[in-house]
PDB file of N, CA and C in Angstrom:
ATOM      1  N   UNK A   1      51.204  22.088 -14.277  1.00  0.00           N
ATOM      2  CA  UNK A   1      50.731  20.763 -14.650  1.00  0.00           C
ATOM      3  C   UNK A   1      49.993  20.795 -15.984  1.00  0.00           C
ATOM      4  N   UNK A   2      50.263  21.943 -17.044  1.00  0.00           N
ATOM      5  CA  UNK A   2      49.573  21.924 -17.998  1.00  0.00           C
ATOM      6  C   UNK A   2      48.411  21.987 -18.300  1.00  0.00           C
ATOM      7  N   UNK A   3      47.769  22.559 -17.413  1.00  0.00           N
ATOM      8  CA  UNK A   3      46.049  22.526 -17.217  1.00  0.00           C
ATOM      9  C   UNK A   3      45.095  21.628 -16.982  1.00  0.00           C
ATOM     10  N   UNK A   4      46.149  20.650 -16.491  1.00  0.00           N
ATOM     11  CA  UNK A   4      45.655  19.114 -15.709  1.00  0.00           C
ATOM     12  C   UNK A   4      45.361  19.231 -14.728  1.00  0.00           C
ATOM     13  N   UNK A   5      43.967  19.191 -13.868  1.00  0.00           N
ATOM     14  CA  UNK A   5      43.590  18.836 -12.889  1.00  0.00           C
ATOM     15  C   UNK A   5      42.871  17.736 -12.212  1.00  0.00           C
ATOM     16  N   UNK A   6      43.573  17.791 -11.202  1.00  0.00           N
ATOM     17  CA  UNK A   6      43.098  16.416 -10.077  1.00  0.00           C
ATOM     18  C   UNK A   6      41.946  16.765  -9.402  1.00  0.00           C
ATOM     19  N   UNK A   7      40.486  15.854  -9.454  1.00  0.00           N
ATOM     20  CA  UNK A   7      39.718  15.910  -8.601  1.00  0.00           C
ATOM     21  C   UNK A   7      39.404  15.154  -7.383  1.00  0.00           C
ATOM     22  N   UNK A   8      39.286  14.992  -6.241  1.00  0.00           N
ATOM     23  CA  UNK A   8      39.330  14.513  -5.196  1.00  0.00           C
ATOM     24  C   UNK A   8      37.943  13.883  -5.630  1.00  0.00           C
ATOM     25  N   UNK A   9      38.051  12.317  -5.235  1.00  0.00           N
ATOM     26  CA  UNK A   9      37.206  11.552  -4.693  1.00  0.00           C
ATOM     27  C   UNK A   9      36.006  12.207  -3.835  1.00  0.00           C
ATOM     28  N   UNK A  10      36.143  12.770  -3.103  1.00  0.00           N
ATOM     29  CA  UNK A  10      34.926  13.380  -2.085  1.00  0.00           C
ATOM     30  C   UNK A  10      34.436  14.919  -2.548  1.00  0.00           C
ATOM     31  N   UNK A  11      34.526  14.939  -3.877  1.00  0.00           N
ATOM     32  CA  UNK A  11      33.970  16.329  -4.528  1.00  0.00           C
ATOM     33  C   UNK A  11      32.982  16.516  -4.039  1.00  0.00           C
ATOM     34  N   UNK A  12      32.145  15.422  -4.652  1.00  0.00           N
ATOM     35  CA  UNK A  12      30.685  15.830  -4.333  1.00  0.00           C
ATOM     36  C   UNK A  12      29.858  15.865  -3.248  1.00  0.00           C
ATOM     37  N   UNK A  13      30.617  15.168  -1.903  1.00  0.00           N
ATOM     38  CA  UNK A  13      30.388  15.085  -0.877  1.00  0.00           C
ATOM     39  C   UNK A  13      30.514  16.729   0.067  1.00  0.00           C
ATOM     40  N   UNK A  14      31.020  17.447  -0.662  1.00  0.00           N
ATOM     41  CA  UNK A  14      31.425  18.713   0.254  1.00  0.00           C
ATOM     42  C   UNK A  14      30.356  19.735  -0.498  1.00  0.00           C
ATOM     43  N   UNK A  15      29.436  19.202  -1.524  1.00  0.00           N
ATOM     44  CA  UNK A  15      28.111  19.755  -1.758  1.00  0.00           C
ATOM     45  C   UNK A  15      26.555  19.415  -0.743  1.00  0.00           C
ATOM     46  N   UNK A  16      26.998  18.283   0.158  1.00  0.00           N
ATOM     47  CA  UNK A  16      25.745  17.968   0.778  1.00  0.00           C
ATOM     48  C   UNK A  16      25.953  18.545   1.758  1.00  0.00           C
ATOM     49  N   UNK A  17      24.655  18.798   2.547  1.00  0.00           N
ATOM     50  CA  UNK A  17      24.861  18.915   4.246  1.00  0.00           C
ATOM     51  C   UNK A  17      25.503  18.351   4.870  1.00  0.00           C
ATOM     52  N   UNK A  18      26.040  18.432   5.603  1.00  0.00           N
ATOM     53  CA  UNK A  18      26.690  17.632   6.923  1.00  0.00           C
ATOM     54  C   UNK A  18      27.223  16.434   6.120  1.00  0.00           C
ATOM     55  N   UNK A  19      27.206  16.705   4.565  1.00  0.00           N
ATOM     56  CA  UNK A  19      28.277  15.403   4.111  1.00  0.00           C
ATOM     57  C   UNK A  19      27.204  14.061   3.434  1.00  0.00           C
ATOM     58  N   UNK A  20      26.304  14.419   3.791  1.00  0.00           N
ATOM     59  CA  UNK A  20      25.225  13.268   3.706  1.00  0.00           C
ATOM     60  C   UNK A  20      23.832  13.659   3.233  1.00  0.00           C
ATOM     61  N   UNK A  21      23.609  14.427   3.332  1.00  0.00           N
ATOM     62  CA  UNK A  21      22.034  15.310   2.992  1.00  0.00           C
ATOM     63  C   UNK A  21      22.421  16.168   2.060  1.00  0.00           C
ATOM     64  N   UNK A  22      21.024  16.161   1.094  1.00  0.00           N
ATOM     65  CA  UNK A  22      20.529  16.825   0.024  1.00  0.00           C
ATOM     66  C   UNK A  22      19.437  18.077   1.134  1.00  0.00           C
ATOM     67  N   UNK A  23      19.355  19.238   0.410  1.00  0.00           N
ATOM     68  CA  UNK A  23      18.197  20.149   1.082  1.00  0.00           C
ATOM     69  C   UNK A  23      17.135  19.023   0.833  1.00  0.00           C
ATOM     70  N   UNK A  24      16.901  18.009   0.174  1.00  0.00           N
ATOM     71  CA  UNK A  24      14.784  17.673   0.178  1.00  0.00           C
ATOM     72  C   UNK A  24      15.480  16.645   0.958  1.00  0.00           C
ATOM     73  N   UNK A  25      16.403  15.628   1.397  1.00  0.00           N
ATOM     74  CA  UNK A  25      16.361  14.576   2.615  1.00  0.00           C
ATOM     75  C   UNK A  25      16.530  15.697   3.877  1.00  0.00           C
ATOM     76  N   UNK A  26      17.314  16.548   4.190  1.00  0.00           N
ATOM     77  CA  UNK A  26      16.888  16.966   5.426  1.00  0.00           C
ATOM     78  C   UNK A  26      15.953  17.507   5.495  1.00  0.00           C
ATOM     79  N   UNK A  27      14.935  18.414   4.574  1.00  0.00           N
ATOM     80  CA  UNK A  27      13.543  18.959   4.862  1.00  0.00           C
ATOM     81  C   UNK A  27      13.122  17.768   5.078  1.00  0.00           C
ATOM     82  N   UNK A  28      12.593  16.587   4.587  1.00  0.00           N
ATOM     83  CA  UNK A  28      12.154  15.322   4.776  1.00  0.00           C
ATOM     84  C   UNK A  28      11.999  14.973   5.958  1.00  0.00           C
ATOM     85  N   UNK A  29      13.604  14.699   6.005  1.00  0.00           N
ATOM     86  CA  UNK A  29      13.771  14.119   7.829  1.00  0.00           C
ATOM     87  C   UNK A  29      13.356  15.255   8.894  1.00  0.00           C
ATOM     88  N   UNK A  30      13.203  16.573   8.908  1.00  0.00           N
ATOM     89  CA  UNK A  30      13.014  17.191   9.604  1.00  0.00           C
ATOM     90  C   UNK A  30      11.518  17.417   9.849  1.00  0.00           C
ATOM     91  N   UNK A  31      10.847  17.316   8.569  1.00  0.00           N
ATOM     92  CA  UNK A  31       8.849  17.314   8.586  1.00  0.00           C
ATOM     93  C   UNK A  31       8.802  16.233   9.302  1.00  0.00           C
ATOM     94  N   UNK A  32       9.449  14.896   9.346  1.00  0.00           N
ATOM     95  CA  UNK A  32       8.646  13.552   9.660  1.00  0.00           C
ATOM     96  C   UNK A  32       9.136  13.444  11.195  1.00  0.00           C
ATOM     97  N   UNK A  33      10.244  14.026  11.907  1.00  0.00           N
ATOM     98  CA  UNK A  33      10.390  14.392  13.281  1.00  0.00           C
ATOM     99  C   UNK A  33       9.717  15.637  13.834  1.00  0.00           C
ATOM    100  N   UNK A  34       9.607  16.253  12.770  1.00  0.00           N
ATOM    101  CA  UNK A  34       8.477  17.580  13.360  1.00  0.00           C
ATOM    102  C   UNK A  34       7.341  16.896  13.447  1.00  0.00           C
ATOM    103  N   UNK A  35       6.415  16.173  12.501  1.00  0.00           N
ATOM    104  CA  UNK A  35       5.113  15.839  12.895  1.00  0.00           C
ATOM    105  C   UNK A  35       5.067  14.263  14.224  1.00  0.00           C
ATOM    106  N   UNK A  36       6.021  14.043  14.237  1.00  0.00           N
ATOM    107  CA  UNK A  36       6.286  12.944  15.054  1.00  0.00           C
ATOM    108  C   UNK A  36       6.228  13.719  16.592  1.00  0.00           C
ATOM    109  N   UNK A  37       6.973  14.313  16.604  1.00  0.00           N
ATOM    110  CA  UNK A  37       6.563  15.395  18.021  1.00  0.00           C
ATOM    111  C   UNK A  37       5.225  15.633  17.986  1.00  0.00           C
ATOM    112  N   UNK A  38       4.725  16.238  17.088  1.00  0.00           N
ATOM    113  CA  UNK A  38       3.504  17.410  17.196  1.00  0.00           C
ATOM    114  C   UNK A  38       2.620  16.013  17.664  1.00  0.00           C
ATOM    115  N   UNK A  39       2.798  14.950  17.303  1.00  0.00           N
ATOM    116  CA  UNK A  39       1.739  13.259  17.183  1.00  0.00           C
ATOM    117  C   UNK A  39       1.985  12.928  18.566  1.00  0.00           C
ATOM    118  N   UNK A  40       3.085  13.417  19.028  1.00  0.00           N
ATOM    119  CA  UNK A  40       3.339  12.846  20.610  1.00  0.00           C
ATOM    120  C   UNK A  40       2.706  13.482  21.611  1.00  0.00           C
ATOM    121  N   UNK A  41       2.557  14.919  21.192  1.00  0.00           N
ATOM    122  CA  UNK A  41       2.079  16.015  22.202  1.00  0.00           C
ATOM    123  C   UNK A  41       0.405  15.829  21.910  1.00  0.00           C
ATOM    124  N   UNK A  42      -0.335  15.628  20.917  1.00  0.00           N
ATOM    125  CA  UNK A  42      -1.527  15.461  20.614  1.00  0.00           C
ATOM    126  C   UNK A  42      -2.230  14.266  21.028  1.00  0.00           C
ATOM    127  N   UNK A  43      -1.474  12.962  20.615  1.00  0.00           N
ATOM    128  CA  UNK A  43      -2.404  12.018  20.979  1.00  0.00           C
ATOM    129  C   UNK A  43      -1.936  11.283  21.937  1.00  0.00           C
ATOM    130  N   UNK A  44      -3.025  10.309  23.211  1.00  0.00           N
ATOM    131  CA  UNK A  44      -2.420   9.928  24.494  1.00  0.00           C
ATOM    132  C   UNK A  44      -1.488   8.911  24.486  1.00  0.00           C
ATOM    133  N   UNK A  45      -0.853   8.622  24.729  1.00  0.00           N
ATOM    134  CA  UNK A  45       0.156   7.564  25.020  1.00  0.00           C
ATOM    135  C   UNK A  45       0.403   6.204  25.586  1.00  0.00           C
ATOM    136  N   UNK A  46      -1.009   6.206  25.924  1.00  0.00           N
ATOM    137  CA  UNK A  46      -1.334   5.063  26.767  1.00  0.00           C
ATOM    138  C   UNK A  46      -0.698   3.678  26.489  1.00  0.00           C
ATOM    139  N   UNK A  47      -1.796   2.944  25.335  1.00  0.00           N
ATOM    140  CA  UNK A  47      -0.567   1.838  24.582  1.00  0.00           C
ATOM    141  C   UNK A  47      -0.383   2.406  23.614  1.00  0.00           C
ATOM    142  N   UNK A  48       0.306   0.624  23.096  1.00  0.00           N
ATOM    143  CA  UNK A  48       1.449   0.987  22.250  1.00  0.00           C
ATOM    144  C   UNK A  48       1.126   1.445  21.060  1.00  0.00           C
ATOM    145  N   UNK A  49      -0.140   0.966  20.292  1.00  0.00           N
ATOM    146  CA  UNK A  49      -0.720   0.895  18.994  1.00  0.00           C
ATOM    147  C   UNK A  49      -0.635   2.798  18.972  1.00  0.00           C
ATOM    148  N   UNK A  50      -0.835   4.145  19.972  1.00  0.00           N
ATOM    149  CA  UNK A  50      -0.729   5.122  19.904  1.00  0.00           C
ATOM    150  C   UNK A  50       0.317   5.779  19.765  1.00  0.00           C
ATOM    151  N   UNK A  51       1.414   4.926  20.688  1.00  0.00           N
ATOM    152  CA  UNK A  51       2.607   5.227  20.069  1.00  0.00           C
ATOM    153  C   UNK A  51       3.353   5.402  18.979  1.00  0.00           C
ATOM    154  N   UNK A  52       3.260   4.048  18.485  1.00  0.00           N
ATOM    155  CA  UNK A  52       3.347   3.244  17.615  1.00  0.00           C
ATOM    156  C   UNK A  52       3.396   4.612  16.195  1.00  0.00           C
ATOM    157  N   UNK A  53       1.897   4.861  16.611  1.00  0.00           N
ATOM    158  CA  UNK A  53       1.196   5.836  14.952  1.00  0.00           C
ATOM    159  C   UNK A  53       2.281   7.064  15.364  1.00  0.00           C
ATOM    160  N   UNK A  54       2.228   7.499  16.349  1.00  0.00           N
ATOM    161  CA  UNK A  54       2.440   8.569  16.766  1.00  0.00           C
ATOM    162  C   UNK A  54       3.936   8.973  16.213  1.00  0.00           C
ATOM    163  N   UNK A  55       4.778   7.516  16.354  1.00  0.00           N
ATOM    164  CA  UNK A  55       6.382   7.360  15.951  1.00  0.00           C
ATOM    165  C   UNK A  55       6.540   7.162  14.640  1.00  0.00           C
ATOM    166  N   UNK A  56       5.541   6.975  13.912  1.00  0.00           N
ATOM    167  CA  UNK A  56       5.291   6.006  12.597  1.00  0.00           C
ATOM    168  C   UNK A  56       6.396   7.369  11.269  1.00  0.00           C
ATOM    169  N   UNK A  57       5.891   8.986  11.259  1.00  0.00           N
ATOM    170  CA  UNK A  57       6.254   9.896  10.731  1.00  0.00           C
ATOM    171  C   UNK A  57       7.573   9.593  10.651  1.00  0.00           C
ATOM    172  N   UNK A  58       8.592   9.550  12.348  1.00  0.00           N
ATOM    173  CA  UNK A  58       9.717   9.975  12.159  1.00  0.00           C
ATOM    174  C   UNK A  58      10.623   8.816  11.843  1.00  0.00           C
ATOM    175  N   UNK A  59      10.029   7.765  11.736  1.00  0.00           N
ATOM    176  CA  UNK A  59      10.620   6.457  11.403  1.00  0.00           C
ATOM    177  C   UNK A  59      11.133   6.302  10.433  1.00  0.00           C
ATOM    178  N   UNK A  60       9.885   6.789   9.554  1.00  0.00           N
ATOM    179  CA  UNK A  60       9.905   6.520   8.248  1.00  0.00           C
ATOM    180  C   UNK A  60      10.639   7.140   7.309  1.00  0.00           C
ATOM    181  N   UNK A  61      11.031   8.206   7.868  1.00  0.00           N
ATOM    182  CA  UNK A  61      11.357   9.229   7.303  1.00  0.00           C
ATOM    183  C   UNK A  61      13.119   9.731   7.545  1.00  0.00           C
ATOM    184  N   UNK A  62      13.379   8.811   8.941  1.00  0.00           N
ATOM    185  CA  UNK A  62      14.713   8.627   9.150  1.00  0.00           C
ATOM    186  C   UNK A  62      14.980   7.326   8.186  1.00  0.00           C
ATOM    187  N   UNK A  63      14.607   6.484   8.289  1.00  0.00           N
ATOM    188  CA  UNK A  63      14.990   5.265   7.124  1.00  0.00           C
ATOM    189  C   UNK A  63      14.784   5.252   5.335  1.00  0.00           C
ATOM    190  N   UNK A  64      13.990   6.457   4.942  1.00  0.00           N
ATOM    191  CA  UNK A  64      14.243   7.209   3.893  1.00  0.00           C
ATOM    192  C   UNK A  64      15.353   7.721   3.320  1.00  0.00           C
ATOM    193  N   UNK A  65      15.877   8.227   4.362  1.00  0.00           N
ATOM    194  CA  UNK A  65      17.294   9.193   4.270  1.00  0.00           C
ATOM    195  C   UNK A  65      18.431   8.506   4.855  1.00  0.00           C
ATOM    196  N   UNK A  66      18.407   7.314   5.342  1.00  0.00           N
ATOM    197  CA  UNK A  66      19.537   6.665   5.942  1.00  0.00           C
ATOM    198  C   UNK A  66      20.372   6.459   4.762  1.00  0.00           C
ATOM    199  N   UNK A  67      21.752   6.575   4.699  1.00  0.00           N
ATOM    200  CA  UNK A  67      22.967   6.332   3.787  1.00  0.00           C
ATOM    201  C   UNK A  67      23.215   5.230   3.403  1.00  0.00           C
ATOM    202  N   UNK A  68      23.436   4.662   2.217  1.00  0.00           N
ATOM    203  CA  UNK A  68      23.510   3.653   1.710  1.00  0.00           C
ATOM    204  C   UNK A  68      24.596   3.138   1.116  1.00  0.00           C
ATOM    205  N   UNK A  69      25.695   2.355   1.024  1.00  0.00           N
ATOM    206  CA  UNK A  69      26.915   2.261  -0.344  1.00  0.00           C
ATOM    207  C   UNK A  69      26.589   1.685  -0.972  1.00  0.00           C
ATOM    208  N   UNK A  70      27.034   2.415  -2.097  1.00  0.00           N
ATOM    209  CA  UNK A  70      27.088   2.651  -3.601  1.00  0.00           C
ATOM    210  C   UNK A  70      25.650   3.247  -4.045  1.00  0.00           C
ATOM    211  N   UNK A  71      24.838   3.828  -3.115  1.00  0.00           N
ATOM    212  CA  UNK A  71      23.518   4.803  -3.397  1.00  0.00           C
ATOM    213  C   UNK A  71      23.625   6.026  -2.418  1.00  0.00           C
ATOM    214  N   UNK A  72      22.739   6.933  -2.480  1.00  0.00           N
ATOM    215  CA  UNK A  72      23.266   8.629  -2.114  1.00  0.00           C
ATOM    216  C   UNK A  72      21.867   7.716  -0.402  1.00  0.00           C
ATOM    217  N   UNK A  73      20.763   7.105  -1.195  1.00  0.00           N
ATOM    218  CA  UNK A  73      20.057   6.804   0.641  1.00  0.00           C
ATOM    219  C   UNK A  73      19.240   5.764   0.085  1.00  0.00           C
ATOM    220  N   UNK A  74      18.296   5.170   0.671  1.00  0.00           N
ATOM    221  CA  UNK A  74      17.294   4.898   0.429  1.00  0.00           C
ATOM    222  C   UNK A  74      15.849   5.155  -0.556  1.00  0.00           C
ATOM    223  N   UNK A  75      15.527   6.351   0.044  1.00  0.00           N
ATOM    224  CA  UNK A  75      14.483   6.978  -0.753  1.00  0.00           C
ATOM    225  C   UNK A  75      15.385   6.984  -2.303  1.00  0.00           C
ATOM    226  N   UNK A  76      17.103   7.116  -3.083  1.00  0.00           N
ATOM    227  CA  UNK A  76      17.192   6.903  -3.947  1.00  0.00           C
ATOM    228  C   UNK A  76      17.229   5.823  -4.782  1.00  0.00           C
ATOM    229  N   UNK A  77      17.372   5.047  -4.061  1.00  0.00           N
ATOM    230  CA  UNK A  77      16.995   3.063  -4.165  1.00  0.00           C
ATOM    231  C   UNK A  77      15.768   3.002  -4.898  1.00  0.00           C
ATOM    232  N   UNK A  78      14.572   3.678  -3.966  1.00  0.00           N
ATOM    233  CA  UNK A  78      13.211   3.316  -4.360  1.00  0.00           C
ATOM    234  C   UNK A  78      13.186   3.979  -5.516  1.00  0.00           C
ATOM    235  N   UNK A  79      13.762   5.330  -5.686  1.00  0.00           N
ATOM    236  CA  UNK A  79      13.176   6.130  -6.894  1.00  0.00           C
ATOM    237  C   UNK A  79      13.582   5.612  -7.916  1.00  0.00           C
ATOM    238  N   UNK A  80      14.519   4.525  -7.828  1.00  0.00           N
ATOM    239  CA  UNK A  80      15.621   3.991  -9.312  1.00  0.00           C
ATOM    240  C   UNK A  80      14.975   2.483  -9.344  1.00  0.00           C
ATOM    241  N   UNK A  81      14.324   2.065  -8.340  1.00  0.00           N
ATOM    242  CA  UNK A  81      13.625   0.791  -8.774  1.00  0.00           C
ATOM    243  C   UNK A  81      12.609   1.227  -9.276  1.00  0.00           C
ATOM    244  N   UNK A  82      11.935   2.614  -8.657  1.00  0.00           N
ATOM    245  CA  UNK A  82      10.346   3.212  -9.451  1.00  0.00           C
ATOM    246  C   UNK A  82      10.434   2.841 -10.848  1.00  0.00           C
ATOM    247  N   UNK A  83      11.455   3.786 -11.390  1.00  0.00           N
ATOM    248  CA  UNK A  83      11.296   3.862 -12.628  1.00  0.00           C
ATOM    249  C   UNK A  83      11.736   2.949 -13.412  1.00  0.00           C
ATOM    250  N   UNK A  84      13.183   1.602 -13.132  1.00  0.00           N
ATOM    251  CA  UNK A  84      12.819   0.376 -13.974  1.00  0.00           C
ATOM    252  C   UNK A  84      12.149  -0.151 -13.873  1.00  0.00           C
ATOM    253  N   UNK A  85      11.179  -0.261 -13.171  1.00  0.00           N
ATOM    254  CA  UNK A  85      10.163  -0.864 -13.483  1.00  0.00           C
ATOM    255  C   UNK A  85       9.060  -0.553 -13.437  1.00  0.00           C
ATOM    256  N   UNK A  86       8.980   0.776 -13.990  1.00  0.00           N
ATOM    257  CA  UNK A  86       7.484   1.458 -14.956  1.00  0.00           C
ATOM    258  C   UNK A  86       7.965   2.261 -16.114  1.00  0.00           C
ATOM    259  N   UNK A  87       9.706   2.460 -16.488  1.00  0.00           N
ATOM    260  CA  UNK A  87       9.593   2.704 -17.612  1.00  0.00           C
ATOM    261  C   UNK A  87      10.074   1.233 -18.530  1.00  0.00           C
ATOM    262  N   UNK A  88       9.820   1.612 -20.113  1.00  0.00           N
ATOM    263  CA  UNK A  88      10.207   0.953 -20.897  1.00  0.00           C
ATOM    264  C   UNK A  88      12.164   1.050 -21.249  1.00  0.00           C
ATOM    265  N   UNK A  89      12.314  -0.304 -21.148  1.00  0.00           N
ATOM    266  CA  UNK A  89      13.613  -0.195 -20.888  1.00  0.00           C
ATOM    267  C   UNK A  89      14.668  -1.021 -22.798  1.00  0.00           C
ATOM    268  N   UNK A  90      15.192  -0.002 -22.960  1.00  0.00           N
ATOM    269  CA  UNK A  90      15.938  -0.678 -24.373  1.00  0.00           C
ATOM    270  C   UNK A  90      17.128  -0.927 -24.502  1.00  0.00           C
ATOM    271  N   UNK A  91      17.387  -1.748 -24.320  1.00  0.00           N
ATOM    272  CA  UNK A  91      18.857  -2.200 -24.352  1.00  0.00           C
ATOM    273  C   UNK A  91      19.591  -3.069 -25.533  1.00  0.00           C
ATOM    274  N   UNK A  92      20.468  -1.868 -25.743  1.00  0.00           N
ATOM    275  CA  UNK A  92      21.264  -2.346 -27.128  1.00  0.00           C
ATOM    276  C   UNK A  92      22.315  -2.840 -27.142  1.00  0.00           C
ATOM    277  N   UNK A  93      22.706  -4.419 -27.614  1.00  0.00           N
ATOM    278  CA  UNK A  93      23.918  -5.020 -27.514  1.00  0.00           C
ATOM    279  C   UNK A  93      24.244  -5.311 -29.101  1.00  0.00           C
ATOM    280  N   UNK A  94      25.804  -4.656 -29.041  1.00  0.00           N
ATOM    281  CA  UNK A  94      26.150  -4.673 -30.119  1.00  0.00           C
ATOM    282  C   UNK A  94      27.733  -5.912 -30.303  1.00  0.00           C
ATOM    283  N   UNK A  95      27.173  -7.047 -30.087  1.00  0.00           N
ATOM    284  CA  UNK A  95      28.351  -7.532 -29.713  1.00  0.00           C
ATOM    285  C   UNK A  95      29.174  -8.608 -31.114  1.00  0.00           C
ATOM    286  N   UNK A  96      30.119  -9.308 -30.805  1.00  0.00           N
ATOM    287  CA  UNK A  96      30.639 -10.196 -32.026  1.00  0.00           C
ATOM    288  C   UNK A  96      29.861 -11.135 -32.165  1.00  0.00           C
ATOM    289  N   UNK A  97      28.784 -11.217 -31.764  1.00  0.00           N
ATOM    290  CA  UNK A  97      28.105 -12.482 -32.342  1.00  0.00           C
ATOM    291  C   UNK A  97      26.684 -12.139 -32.773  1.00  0.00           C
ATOM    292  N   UNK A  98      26.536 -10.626 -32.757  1.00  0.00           N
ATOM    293  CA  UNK A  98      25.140  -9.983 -33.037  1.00  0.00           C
ATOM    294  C   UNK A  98      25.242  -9.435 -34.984  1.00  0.00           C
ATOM    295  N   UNK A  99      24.574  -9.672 -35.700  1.00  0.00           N
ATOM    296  CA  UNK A  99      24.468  -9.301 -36.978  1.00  0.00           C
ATOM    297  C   UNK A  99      23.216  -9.127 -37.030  1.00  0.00           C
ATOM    298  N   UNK A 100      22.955  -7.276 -37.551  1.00  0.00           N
ATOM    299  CA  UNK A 100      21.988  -6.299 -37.636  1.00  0.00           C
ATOM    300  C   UNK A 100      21.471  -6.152 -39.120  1.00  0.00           C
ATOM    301  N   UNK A 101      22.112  -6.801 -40.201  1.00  0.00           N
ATOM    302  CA  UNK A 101      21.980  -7.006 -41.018  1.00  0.00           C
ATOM    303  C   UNK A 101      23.011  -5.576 -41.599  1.00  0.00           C
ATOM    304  N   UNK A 102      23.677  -5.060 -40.969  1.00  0.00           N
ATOM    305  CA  UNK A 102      24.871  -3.992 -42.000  1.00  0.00           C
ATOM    306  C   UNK A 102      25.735  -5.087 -42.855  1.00  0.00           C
ATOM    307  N   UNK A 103      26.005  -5.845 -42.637  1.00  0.00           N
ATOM    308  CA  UNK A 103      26.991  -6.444 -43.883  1.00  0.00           C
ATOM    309  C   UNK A 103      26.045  -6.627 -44.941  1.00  0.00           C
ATOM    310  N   UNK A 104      25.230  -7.568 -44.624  1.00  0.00           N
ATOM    311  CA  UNK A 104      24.513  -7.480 -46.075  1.00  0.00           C
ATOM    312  C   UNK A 104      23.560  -6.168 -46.703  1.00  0.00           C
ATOM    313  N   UNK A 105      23.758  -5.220 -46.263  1.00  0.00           N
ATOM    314  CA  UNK A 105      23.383  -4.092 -46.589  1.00  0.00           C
ATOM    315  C   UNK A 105      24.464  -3.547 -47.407  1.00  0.00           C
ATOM    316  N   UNK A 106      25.643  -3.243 -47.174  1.00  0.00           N
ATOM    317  CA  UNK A 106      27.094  -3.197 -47.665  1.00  0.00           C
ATOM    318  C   UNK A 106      27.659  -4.237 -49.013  1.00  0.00           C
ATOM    319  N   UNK A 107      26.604  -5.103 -49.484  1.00  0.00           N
ATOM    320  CA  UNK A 107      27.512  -5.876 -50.415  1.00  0.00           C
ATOM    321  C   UNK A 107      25.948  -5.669 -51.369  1.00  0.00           C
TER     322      UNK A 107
END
């Protein structure tokens, strides 16, 4: 084929875990169900408001990492809204109705 190669659509998918995870979303998801246990075995259970805290780790932390289309999860959502809107953003349109002043620079 002349040194033409075809890449499959799901390249990059056979770099994650289980297809879906990065190593820092499953360490993630795995600290916030680890301390979610350790919160269950520690504090009483009585109501709900204990529960509640107690579940709060692994919740959060599964809906962090939940899969998203056309984003890799969640937690990458937030990190890409973080930064438009705390960095400075420049956007250059160079279109047929924009004059930068090169023509009259040119004559």
């Amino acid at each position: 084929m002349d040194n033409m190669y075809l890449i499959p659509a799901n390249s990059k998918k056979s770099m994650l875990l289980f297809g879906l995870f990065t190593k820092i979303d499953l360490a993630l998801f795995l600290i916030g169900v680890g301390l979610s246990l350790l919160l269950l075995m520690i504090l009483p259970i009585e109501n709900i408001l204990m529960a509640v805290i107690a579940l709060a780790p692994g919740l959060i932390c599964s809906f962090l990492v939940f899969p998203v289309p056309n984003y890799h999860n969640i937690r990458t959502i937030i990190a890409l809204a973080w930064e438009f809107y705390t960095t400075r953003q420049k956007f250059i349109w160079r279109g047929w109705c924009y004059n930068d002043g090169e023509e009259a620079d040119k004559k």
